[in-house]
Protein backbone atom coordinates (compact mmCIF):
# COMPACT_ATOMS: atom_id res chain seq x y z
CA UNK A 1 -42.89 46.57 -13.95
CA UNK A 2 -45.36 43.97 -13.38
CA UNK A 3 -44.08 42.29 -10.51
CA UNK A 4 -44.68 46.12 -8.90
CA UNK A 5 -48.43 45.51 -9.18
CA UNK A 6 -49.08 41.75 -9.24
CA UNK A 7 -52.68 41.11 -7.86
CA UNK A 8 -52.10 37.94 -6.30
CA UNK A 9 -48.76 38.78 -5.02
CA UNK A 10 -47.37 36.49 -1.83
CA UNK A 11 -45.82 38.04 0.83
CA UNK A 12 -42.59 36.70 -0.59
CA UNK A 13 -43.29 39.66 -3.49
CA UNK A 14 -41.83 42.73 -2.29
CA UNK A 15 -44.11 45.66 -0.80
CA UNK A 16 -43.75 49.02 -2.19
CA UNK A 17 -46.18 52.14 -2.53
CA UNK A 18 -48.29 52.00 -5.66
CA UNK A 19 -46.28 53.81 -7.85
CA UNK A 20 -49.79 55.25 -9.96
CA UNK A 21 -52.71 55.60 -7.61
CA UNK A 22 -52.09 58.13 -4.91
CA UNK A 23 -53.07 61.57 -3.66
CA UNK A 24 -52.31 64.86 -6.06
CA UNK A 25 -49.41 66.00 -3.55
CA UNK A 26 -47.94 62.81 -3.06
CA UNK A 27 -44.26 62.86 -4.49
CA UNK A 28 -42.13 59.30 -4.49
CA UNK A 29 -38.60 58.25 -4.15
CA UNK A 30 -37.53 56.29 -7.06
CA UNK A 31 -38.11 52.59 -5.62
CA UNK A 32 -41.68 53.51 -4.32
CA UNK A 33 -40.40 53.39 -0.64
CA UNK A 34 -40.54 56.73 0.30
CA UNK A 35 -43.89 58.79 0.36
CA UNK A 36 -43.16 62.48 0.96
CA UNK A 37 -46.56 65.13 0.81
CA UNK A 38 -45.55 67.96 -1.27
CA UNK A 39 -47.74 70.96 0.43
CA UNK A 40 -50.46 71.53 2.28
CA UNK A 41 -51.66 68.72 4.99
CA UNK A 42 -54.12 66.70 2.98
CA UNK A 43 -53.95 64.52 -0.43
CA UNK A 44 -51.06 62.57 0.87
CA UNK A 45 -53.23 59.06 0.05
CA UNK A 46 -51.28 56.47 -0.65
CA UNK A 47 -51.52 52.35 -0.74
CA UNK A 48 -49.56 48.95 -1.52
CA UNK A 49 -48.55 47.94 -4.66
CA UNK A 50 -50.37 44.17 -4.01
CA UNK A 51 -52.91 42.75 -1.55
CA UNK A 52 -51.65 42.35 2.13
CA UNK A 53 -52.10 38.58 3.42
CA UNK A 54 -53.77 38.48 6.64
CA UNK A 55 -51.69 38.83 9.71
CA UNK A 56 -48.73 40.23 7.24
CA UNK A 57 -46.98 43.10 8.92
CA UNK A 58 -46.97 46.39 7.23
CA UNK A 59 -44.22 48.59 8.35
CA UNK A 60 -43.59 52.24 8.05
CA UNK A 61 -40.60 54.59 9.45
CA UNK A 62 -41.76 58.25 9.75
CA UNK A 63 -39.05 59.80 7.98
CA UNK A 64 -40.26 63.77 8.50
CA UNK A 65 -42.74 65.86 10.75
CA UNK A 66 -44.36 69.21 9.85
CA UNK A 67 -45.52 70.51 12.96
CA UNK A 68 -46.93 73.44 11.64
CA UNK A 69 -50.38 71.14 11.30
CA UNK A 70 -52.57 69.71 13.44
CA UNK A 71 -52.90 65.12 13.37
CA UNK A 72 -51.33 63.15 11.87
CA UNK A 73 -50.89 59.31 9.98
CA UNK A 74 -53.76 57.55 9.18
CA UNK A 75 -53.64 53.83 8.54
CA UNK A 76 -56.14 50.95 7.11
CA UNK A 77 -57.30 48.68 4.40
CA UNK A 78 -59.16 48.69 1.52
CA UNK A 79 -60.81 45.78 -0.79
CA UNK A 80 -60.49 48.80 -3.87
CA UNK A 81 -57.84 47.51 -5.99
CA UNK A 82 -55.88 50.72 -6.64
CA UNK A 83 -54.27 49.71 -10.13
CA UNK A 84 -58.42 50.21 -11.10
CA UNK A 85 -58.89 53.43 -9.18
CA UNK A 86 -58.41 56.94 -10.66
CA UNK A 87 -56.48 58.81 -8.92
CA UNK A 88 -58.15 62.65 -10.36
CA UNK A 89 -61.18 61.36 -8.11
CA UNK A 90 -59.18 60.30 -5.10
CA UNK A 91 -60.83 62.37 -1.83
CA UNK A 92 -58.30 64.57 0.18
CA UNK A 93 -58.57 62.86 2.92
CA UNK A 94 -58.75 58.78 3.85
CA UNK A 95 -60.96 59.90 6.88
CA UNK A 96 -63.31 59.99 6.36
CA UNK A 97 -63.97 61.01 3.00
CA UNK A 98 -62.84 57.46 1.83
CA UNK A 99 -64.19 55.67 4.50
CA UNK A 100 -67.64 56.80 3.62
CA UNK A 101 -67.18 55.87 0.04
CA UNK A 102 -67.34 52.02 1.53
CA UNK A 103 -64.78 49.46 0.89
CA UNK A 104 -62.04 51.23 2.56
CA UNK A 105 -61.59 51.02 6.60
CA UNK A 106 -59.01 53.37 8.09
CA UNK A 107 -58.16 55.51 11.66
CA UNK A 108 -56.27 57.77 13.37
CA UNK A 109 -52.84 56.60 14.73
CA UNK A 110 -52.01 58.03 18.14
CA UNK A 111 -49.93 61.23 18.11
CA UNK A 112 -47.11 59.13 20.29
CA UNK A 113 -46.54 57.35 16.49
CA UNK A 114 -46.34 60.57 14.07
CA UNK A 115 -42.71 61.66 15.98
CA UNK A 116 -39.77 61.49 13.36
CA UNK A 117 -37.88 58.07 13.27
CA UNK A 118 -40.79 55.93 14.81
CA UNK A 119 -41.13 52.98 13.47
CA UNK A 120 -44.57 51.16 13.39
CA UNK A 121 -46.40 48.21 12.05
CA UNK A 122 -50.00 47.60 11.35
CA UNK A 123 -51.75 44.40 10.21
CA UNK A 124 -55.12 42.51 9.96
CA UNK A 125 -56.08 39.58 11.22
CA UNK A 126 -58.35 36.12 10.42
CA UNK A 127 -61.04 37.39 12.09
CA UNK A 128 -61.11 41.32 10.38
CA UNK A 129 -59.31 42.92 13.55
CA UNK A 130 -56.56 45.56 12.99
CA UNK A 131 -53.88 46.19 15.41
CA UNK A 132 -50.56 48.40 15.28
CA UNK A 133 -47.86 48.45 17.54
CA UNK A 134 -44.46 50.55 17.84
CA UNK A 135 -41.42 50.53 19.31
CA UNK A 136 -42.25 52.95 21.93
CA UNK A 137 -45.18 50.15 22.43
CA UNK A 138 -44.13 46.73 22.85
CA UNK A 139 -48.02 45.35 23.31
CA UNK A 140 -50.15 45.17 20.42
CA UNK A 141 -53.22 47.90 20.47
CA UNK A 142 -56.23 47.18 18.56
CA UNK A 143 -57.40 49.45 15.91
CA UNK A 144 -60.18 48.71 13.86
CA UNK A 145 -62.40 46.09 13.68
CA UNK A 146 -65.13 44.53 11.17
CA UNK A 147 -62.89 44.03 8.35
CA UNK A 148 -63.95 41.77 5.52
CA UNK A 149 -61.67 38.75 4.89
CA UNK A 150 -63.31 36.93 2.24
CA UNK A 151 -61.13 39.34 -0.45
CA UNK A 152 -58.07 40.56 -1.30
CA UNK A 153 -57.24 44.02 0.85
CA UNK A 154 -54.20 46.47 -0.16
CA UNK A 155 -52.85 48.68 3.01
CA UNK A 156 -53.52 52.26 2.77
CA UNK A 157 -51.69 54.87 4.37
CA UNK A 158 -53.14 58.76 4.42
CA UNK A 159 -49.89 61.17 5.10
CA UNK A 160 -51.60 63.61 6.78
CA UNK A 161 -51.10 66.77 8.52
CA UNK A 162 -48.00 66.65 10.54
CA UNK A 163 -47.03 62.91 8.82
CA UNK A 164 -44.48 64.76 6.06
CA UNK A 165 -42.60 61.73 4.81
CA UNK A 166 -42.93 57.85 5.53
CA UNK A 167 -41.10 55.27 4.66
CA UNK A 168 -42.05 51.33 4.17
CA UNK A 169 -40.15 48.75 5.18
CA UNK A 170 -39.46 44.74 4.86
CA UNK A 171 -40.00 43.69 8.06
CA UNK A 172 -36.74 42.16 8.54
CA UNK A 173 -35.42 45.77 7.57
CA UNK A 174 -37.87 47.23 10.83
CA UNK A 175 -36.33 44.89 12.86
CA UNK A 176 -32.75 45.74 12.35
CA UNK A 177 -33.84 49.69 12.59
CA UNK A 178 -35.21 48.91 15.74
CA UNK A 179 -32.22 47.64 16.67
CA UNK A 180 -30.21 50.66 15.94
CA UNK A 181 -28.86 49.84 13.01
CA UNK A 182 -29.80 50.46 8.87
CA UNK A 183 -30.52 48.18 6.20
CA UNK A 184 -29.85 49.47 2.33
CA UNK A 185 -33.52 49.88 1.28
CA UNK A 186 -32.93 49.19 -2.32
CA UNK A 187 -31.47 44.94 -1.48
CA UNK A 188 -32.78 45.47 2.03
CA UNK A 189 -30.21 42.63 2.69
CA UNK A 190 -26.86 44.49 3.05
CA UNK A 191 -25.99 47.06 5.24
CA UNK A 192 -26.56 50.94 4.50
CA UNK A 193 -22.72 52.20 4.66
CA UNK A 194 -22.44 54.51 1.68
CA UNK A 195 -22.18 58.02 2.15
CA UNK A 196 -23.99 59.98 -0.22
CA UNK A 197 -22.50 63.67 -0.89
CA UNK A 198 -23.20 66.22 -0.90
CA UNK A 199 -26.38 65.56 1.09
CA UNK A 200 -25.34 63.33 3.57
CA UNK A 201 -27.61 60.48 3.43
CA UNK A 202 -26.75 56.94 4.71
CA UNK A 203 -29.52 54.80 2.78
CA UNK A 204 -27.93 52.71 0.73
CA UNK A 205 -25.28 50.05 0.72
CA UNK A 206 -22.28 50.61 -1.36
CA UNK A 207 -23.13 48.33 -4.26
CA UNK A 208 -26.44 49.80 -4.70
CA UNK A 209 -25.02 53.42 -3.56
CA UNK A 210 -22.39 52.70 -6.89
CA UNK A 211 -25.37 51.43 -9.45
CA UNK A 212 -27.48 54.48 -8.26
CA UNK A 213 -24.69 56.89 -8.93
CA UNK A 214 -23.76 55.16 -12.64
CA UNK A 215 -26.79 55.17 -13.81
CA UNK A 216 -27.30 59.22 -12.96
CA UNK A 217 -30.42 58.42 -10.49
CA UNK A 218 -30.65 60.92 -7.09
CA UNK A 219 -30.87 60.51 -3.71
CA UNK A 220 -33.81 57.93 -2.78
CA UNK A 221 -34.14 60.08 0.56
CA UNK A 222 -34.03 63.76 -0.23
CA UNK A 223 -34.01 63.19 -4.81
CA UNK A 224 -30.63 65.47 -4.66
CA UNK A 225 -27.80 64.62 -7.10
CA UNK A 226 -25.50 62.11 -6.33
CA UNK A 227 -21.79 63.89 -6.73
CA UNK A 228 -19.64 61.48 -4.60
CA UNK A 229 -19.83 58.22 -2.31
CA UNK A 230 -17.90 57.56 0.64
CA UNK A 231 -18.37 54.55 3.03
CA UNK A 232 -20.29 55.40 5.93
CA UNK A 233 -18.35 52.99 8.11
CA UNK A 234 -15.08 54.88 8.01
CA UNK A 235 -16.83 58.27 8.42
CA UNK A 236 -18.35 57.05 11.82
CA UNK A 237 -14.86 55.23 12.97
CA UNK A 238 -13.49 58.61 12.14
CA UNK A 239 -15.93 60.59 13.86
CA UNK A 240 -14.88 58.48 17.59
């Protein structure tokens, strides 16, 4: 799938995890949109399938929480092109193992943005500043600075400690999320009102929910075997 790793890639090319360069107990959903860290609390790198453009918003859902660990998500850039990286040498840890390897700039989020269903957005601007901001934040908070701009820079995203499971998202997708309701992340256009059983999960629109099931692929959430679909819709109407 070229068009998964294109080097030049627009903003207008769709933003997924890199679905070869990541940390030894990273596990991914079948569209590269969900990274979930198997065990332990480190070697949960992960980064962008193509460059981010500067001021482009990168934007993650925290999907799961392991509280058993201490910190949490770490966020940044690097100018390493991951498709060129091996990922048998990848460091456990983005910070600041990484980070002193040069060419990669990354930081701690605050623990207010590791709590299950946030959703958050990072990005860097003209003059090599990172900010984030969430939805428990409405201002933007700087965090980083001294980035080079002169190259191309892929997000990376270190799932650490209590960070189980993130999610990325279009940012037209974060928006409607925000707004309480779901987008389908495989067309990220329609709706999300298929229910999938026996697990539950309300990811998917029903088109996509139907080509999933026919073609014998599992859950994007939770990877559990599709046996049935129902429409989400009626199940909440039902439910009132």
């Amino acid at each position: 799938l070229p068009w998964l790793l294109a080097p030049n890639a627009s903003p207008a090319v769709a933003l997924f995890f890199h679905p070869f360069t990541h940390g030894s107990q990273v596990l991914l959903d079948e569209f590269h949109h969900v990274a979930e860290r198997a065990s332990s609390f480190h070697d949960g790198i992960v980064f962008t399938n193509r460059p981010i453009q500067l001021h482009e918003k990168v934007t993650l859902k925290i999907l799961k929480k392991e509280p058993c660990w201490h910190g949490g998500l770490r966020v940044g850039f690097t100018s390493m092109d991951p498709s060129k990286m091996d990922p048998g040498h990848l460091p456990p840890f983005a910070c600041p193992h990484l980070v002193m390897q040069g060419k990669t700039w990354a930081a701690v989020l605050p623990d207010q943005c590791i709590e299950e269903g946030t959703i958050l957005t990072f990005w860097v601007d003209h003059r090599g500043r990172v900010f984030f901001r969430s939805q428990q934040e409405a201002r933007k908070l700087p965090l980083l600075k001294g980035i080079p701009v002169n190259g191309r820079l892929w997000a990376i995203i270190d799932v650490y400690g209590q960070t189980k499971a993130v999610q990325i998202l279009g940012e037209h997708a974060a928006v409607v999320q925000i707004l309480g309701e779901q987008e389908c992340v495989i067309c990220c256009s329609h709706e999300a009102n298929a229910l999938l059983q026996p697990c539950g999960h309300a990811t998917l629109c029903y088109c996509c929910a139907q080509e999933v099931f026919h073609n014998n692929q599992p859950c994007p959430f939770c990877r559990e075997k599709i046996q049935d679909i129902d429409s989400a819709v009626w199940e909440a109407e039902e439910g009132t």
